[in-house]
N, C-alpha and C. Protein backbone atom coordinates (compact mmCIF):
# COMPACT_ATOMS: atom_id res chain seq x y z
N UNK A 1 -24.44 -23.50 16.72
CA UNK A 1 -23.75 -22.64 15.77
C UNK A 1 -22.73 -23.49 15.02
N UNK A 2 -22.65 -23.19 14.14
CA UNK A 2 -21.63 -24.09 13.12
C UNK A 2 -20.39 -23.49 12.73
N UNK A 3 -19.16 -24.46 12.76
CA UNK A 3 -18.20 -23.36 12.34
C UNK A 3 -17.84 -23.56 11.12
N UNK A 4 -16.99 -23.05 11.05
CA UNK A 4 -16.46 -23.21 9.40
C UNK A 4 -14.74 -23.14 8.82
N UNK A 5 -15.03 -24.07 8.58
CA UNK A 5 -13.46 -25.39 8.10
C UNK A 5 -12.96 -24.97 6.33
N UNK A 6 -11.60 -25.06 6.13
CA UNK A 6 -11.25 -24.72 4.82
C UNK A 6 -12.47 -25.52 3.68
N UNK A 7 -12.74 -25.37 2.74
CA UNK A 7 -13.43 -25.50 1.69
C UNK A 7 -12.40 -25.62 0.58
N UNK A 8 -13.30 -26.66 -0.38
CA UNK A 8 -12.51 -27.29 -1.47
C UNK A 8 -12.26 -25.91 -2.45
N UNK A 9 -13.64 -24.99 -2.75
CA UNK A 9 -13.23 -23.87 -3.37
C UNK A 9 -11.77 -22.73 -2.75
N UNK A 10 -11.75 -22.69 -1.86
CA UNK A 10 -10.71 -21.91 -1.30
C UNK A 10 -9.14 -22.11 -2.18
N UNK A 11 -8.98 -23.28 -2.58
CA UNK A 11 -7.75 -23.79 -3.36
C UNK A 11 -7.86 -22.65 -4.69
N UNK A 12 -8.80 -22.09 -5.22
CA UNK A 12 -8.93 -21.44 -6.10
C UNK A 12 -8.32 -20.09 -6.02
N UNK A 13 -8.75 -19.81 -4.51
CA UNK A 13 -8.18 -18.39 -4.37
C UNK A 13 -6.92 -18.39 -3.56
N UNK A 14 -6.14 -19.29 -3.12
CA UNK A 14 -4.93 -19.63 -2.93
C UNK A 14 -4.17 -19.64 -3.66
N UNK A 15 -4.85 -20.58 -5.40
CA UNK A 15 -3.92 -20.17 -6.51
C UNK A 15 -3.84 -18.97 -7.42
N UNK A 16 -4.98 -17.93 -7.25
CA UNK A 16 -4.86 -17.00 -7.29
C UNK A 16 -4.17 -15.67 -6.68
N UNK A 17 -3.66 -16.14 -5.41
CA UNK A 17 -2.38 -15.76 -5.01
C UNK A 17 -1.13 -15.94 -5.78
N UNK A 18 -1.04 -17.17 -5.87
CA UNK A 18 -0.42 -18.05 -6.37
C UNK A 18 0.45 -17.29 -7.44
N UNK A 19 -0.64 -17.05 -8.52
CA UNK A 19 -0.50 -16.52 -9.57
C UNK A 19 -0.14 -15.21 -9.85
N UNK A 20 -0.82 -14.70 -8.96
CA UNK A 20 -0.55 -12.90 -9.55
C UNK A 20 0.66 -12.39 -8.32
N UNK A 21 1.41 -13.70 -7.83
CA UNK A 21 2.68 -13.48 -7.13
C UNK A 21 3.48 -13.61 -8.00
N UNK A 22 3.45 -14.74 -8.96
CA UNK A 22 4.53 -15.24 -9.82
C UNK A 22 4.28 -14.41 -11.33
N UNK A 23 3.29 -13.80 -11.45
CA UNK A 23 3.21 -12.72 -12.34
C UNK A 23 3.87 -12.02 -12.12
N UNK A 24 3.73 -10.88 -10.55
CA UNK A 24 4.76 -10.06 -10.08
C UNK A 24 6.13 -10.34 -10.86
N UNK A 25 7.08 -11.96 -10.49
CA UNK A 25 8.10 -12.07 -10.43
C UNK A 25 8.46 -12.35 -11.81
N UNK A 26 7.70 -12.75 -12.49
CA UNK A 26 7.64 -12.45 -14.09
C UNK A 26 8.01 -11.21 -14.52
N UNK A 27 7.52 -10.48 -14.18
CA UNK A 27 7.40 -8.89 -14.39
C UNK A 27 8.90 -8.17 -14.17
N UNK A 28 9.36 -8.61 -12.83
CA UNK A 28 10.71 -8.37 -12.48
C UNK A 28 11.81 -8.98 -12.99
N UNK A 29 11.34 -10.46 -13.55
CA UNK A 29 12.52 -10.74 -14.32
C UNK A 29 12.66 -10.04 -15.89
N UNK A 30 11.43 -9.94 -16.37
CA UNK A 30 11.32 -9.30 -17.48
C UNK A 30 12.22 -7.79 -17.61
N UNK A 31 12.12 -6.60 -16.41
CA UNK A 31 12.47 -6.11 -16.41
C UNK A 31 14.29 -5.95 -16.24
N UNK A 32 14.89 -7.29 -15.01
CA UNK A 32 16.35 -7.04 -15.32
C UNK A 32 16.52 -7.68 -17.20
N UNK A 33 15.44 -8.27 -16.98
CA UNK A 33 16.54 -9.16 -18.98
C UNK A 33 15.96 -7.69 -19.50
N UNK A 34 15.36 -6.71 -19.73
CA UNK A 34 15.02 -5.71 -20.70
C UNK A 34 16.41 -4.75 -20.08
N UNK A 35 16.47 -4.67 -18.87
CA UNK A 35 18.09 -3.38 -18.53
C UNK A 35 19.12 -4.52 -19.08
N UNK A 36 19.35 -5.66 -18.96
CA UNK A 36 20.64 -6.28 -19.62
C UNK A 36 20.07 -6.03 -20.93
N UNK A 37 19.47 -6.87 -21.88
CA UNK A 37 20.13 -6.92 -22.91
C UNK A 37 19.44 -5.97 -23.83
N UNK A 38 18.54 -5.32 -23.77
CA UNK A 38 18.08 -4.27 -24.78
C UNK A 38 18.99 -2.66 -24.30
N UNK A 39 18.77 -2.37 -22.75
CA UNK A 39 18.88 -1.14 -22.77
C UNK A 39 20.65 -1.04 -22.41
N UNK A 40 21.50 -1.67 -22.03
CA UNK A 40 22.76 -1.97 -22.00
C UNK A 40 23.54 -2.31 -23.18
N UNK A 41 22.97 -3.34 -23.86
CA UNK A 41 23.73 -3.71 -25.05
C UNK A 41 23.18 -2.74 -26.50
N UNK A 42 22.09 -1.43 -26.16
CA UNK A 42 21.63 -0.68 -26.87
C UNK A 42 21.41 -1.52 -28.13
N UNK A 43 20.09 -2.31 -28.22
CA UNK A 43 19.57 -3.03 -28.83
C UNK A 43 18.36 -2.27 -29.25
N UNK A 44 18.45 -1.10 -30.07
CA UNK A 44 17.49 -0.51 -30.52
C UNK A 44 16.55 -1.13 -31.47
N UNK A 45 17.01 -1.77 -31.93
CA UNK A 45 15.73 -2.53 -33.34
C UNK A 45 14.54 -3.43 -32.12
N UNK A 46 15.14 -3.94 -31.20
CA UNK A 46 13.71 -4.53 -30.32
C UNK A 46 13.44 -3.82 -28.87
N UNK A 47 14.01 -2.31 -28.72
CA UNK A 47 13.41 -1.50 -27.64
C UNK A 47 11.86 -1.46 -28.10
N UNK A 48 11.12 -1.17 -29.07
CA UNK A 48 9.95 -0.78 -28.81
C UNK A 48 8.71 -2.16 -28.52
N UNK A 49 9.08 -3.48 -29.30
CA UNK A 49 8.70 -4.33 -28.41
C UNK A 49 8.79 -4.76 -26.82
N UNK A 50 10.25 -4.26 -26.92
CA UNK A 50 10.01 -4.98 -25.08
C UNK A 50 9.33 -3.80 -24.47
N UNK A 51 9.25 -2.54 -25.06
CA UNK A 51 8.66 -1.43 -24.05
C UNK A 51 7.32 -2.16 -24.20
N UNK A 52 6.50 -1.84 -25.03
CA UNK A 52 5.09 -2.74 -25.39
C UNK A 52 4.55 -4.16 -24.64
N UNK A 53 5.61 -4.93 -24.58
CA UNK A 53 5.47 -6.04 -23.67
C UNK A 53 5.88 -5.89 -22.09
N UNK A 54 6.30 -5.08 -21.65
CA UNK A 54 6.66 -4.51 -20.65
C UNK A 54 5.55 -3.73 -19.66
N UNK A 55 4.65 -3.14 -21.10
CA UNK A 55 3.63 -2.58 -20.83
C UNK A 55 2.67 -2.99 -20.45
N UNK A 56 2.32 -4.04 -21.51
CA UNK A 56 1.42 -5.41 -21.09
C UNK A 56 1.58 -5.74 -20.21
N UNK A 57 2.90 -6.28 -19.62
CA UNK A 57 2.95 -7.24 -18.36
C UNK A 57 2.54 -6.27 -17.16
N UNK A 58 2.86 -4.91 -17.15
CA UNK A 58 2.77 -4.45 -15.72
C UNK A 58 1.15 -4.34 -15.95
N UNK A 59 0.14 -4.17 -16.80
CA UNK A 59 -1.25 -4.26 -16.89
C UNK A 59 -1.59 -5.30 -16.16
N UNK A 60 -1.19 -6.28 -16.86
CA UNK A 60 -1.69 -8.07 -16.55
C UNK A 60 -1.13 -8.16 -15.16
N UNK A 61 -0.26 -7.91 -14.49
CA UNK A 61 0.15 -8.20 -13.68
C UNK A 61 -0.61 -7.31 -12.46
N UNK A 62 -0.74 -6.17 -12.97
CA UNK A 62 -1.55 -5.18 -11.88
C UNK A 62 -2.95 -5.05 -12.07
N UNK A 63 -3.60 -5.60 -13.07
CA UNK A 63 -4.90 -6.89 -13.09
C UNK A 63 -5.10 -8.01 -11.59
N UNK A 64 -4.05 -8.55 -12.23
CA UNK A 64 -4.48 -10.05 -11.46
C UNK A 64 -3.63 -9.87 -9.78
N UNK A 65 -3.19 -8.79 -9.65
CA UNK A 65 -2.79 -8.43 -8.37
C UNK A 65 -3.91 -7.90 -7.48
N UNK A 66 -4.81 -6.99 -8.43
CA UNK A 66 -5.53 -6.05 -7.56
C UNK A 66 -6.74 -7.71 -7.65
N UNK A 67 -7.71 -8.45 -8.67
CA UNK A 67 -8.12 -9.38 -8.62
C UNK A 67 -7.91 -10.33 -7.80
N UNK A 68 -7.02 -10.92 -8.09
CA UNK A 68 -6.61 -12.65 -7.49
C UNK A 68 -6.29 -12.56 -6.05
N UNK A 69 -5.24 -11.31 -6.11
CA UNK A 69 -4.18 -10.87 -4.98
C UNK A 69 -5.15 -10.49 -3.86
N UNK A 70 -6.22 -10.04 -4.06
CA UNK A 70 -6.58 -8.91 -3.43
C UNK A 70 -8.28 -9.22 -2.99
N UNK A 71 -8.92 -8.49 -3.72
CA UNK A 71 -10.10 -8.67 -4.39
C UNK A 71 -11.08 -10.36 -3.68
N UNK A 72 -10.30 -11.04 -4.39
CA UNK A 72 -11.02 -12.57 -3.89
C UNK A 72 -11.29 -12.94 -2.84
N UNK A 73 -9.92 -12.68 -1.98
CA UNK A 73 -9.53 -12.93 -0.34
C UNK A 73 -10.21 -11.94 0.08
N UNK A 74 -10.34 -10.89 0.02
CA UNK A 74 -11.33 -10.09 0.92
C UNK A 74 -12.61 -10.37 0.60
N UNK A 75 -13.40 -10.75 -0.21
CA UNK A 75 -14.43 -11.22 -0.43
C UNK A 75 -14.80 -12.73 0.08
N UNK A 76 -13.68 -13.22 0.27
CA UNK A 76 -14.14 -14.64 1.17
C UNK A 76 -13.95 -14.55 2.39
N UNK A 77 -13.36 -12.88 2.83
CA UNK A 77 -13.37 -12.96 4.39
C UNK A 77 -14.61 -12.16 4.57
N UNK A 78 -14.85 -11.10 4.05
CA UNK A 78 -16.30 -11.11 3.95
C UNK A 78 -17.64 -11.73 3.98
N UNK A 79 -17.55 -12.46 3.12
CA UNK A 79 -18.69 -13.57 3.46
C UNK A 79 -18.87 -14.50 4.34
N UNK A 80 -17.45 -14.88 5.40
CA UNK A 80 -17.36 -15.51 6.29
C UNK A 80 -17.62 -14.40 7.35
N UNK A 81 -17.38 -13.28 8.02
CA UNK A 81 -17.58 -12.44 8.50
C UNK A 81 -19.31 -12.17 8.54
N UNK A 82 -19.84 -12.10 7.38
CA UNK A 82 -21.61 -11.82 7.24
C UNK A 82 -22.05 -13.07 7.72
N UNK A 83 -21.57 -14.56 7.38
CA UNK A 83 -22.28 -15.20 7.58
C UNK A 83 -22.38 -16.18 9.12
N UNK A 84 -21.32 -15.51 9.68
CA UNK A 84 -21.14 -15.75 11.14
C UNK A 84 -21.71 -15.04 12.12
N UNK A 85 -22.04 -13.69 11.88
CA UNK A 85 -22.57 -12.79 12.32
C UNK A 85 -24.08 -13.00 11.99
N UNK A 86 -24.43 -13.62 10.81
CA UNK A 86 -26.10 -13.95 11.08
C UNK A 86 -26.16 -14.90 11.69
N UNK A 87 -25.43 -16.19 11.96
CA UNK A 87 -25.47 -16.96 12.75
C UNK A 87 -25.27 -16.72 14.02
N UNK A 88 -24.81 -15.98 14.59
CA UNK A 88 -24.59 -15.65 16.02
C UNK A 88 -26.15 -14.68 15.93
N UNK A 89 -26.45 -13.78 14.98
CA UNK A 89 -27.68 -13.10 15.31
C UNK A 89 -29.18 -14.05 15.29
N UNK A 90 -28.83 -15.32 14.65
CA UNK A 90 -29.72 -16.13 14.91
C UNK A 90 -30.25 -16.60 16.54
N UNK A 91 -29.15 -17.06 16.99
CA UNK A 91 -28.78 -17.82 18.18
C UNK A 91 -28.84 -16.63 19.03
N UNK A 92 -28.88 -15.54 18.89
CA UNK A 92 -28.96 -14.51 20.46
C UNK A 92 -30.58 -14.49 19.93
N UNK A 93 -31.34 -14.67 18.89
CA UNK A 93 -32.59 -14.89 18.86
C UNK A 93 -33.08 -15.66 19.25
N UNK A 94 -32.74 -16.83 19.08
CA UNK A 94 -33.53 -17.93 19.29
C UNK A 94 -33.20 -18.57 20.84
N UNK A 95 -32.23 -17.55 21.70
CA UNK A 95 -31.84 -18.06 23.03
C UNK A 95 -33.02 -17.29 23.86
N UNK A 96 -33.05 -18.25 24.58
CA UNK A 96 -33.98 -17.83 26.14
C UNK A 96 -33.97 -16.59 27.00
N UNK A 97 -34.83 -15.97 27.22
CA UNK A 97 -34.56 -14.49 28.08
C UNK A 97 -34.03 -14.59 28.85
N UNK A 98 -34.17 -15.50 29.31
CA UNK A 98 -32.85 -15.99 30.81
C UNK A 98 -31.56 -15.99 30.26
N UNK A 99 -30.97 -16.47 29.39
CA UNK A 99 -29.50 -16.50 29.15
C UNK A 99 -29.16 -14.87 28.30
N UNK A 100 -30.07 -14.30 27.40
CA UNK A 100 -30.01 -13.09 27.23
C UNK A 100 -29.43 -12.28 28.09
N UNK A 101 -30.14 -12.01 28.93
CA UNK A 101 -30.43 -11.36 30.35
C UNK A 101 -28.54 -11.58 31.28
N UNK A 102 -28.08 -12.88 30.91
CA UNK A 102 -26.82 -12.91 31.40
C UNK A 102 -25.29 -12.00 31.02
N UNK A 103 -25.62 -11.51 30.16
CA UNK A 103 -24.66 -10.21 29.77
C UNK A 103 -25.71 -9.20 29.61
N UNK A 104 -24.52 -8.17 29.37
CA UNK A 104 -25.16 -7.03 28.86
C UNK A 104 -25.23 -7.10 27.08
N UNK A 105 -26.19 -5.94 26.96
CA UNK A 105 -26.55 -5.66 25.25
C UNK A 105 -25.27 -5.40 24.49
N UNK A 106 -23.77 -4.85 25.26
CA UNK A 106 -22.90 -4.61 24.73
C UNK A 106 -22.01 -5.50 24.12
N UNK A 107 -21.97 -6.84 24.73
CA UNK A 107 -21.60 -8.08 24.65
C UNK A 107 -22.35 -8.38 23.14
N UNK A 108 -23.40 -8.75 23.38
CA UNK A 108 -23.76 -9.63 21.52
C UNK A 108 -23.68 -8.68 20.79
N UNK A 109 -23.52 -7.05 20.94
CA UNK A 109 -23.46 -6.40 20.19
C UNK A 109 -22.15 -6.62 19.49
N UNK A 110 -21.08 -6.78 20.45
CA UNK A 110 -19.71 -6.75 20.30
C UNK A 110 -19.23 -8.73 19.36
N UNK A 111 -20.66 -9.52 19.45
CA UNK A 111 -20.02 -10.53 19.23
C UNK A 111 -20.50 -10.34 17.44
N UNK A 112 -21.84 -9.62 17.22
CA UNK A 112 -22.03 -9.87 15.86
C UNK A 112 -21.41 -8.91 15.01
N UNK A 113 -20.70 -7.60 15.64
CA UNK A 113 -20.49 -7.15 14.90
C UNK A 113 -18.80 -7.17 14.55
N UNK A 114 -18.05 -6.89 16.06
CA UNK A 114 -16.24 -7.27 16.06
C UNK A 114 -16.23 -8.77 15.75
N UNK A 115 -16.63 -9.62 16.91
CA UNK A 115 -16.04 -10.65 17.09
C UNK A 115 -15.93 -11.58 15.64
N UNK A 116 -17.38 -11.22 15.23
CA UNK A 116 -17.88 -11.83 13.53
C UNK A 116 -17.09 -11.85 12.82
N UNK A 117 -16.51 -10.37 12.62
CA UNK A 117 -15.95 -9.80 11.41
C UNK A 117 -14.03 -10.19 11.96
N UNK A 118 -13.78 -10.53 12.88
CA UNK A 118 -12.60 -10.48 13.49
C UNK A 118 -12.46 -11.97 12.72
N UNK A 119 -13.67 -12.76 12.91
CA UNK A 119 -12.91 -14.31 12.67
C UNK A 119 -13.18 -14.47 10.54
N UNK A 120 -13.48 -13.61 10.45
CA UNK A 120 -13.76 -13.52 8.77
C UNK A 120 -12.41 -13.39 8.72
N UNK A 121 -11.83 -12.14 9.01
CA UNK A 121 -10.82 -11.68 8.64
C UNK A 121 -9.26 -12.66 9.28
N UNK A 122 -9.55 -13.29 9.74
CA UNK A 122 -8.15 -14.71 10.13
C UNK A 122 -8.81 -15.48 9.49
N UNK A 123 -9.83 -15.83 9.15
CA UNK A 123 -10.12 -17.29 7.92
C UNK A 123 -9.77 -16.51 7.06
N UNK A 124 -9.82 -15.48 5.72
CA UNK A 124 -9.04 -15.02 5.07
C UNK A 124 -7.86 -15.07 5.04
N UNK A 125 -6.91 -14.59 6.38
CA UNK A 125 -5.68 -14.44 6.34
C UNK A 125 -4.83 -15.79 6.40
N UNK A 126 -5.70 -16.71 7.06
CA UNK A 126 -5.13 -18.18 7.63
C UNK A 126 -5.24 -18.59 6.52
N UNK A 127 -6.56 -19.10 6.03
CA UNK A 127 -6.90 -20.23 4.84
C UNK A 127 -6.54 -19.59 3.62
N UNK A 128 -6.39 -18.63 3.43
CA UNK A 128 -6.10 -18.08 1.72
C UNK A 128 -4.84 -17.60 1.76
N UNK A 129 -4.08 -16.41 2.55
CA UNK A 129 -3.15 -15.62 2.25
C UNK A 129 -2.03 -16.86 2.49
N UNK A 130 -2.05 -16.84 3.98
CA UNK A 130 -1.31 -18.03 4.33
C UNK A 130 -0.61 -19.11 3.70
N UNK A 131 -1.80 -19.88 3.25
CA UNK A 131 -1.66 -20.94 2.53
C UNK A 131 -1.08 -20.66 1.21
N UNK A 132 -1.52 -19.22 0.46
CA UNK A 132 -0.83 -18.78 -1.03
C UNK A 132 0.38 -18.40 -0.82
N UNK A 133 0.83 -17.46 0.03
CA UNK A 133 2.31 -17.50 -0.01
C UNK A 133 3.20 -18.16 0.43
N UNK A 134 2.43 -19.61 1.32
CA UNK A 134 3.68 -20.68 1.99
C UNK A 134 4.04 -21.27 0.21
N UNK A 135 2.64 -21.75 -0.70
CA UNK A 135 2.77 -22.16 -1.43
C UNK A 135 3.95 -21.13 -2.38
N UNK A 136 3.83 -20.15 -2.90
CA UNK A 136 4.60 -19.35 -3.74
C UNK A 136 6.06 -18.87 -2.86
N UNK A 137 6.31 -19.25 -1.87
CA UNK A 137 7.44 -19.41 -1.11
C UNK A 137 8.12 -20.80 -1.59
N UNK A 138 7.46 -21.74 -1.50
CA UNK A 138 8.06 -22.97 -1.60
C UNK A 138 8.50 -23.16 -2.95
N UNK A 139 8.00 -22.50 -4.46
CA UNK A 139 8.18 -22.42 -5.41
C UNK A 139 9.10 -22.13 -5.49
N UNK A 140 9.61 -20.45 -5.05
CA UNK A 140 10.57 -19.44 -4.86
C UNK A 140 11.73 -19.96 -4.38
N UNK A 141 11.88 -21.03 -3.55
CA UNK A 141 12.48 -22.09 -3.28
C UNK A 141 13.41 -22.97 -4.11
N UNK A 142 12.35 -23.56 -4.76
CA UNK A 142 12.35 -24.54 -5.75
C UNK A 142 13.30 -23.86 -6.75
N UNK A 143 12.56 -22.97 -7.28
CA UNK A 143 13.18 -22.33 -8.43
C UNK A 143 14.71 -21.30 -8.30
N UNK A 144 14.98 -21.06 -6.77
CA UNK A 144 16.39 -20.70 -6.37
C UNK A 144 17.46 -21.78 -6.21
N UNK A 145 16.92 -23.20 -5.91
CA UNK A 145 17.87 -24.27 -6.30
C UNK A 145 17.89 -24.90 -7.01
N UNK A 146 17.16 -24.65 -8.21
CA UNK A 146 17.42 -24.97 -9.67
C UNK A 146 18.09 -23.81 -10.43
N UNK A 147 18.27 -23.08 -9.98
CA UNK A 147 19.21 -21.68 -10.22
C UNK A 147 20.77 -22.03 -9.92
N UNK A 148 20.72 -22.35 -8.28
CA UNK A 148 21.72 -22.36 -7.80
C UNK A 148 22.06 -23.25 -6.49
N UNK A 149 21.82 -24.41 -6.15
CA UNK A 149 21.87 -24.96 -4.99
C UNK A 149 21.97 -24.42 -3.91
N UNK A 150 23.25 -23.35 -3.60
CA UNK A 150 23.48 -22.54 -2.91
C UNK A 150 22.53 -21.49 -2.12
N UNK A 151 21.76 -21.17 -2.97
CA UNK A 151 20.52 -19.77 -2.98
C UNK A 151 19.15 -20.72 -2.66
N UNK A 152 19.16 -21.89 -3.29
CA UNK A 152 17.73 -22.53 -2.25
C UNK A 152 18.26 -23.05 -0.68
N UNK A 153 19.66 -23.15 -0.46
CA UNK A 153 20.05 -23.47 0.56
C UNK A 153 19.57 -22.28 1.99
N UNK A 154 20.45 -20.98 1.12
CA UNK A 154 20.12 -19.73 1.62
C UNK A 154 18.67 -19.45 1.78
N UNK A 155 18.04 -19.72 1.30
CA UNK A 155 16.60 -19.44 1.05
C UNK A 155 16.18 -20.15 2.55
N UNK A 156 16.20 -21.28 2.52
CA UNK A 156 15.83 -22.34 3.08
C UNK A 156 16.44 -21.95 4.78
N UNK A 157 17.55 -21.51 4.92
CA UNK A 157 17.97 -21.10 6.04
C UNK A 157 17.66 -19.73 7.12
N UNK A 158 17.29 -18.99 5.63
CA UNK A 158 16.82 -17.61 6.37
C UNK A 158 15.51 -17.78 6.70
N UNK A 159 14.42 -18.96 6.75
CA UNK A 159 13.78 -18.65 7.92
C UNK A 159 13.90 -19.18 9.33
N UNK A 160 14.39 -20.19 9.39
CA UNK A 160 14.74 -19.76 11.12
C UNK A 160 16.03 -19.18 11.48
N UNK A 161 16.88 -18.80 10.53
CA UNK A 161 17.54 -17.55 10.98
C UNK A 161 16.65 -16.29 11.47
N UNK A 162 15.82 -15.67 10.78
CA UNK A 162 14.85 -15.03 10.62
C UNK A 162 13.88 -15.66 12.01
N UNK A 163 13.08 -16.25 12.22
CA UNK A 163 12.38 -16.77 13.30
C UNK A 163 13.43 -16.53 14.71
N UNK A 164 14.57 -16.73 14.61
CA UNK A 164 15.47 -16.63 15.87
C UNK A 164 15.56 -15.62 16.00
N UNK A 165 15.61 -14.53 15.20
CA UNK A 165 16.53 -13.26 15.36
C UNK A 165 14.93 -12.64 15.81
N UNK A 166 13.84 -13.12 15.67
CA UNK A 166 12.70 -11.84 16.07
C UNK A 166 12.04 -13.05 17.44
N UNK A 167 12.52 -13.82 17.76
CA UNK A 167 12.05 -14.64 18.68
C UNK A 167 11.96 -13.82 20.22
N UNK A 168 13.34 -13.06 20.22
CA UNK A 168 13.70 -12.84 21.56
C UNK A 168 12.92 -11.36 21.50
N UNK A 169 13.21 -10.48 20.56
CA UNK A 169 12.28 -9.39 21.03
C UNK A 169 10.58 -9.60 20.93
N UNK A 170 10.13 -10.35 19.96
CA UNK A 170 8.62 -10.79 20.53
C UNK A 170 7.83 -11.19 21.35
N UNK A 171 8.92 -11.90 22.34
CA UNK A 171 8.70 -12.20 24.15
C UNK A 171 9.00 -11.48 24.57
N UNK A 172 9.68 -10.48 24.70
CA UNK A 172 9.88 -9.24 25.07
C UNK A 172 8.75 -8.37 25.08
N UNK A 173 8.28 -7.89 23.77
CA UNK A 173 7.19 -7.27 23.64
C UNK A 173 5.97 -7.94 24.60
N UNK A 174 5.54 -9.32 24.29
CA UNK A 174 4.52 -10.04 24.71
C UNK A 174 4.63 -9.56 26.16
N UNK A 175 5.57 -9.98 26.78
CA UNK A 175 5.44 -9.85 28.08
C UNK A 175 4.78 -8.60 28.44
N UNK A 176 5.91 -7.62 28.18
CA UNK A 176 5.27 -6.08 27.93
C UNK A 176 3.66 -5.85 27.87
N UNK A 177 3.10 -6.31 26.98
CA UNK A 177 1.46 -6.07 26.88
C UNK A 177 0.89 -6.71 27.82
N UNK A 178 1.13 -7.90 28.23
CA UNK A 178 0.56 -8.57 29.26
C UNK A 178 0.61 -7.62 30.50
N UNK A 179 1.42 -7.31 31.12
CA UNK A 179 1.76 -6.41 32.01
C UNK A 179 0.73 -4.82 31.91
């Protein structure tokens, strides 16, 4: 049985994360500069453009969210999911009645149809989601200490602030289920 390792195409739908994240944040900046300076400083001669472009952006943006965001990554966990599951339905074929015979029917049932679809769905989440928002994190980053030194500092600190503070009740829990 063969497994299956990130792929050069996958970078595609990583930056398609990528993208219709930083669209999102497009969208949101668009919206505080439209409450500062059109709807605060009552800048009526260019309210009906920014409404119009405003309009646009939440389209484009809720386009390439439901697409890029969405859409792609489940379709590549999908196809990893189908195509693991014919491979495992290969191999309970092409195995010997003797090793058949060593579980029950509930077992390969359980491997082509959960176990299949279980490892589709973490190669999705691992190789695409993962990888798109460490990337659009690190941006978010970037672009808070070119803002402000201070705020990529902050940035930069709240995750293992964050990692510490859920450390102790997640061994907690863990233990719990084990038990």
């Amino acid at each position: 049985m063969k497994t299956y390792k990130f792929e050069k195409k996958d970078i595609i739908y990583i930056l398609g994360i990528v993208i219709s994240s930083a669209l999102s944040l497009v969208f949101s900046y668009g919206i505080s500069f439209f409450l500062d300076n059109v709807i605060i400083q009552r800048q009526s001669n260019v309210l009906a453009i920014w409404i119009i472009s405003m309009l646009v952006l939440v389209i484009i943006s809720g386009i390439t969210s439901i697409i890029l965001g969405q859409y792609f990554p489940i379709r590549v966990q999908l196809k990893k999911s189908i195509n693991i599951s014919q491979d495992v339905m290969k191999g309970i074929l092409n195995s010997p009645q003797s090793i058949y015979q060593g579980n029950e029917k509930g077992y390969y049932i359980n491997l082509i149809t959960s176990s299949s679809f279980s490892y589709g769905d973490v190669y999705g989440q691992f190789y695409i989601d993962l990888f798109g928002n460490v990337v659009f994190a690190m941006m978010v980053i970037v672009a808070a200490s070119l803002i402000n030194l201070y705020f990529g500092i902050l940035f930069i600190l709240y995750i293992p602030i964050c990692w510490l503070t859920i450390k102790g009740p997640s061994k907690k829990i863990s233990e719990f289920q084990k038990e």
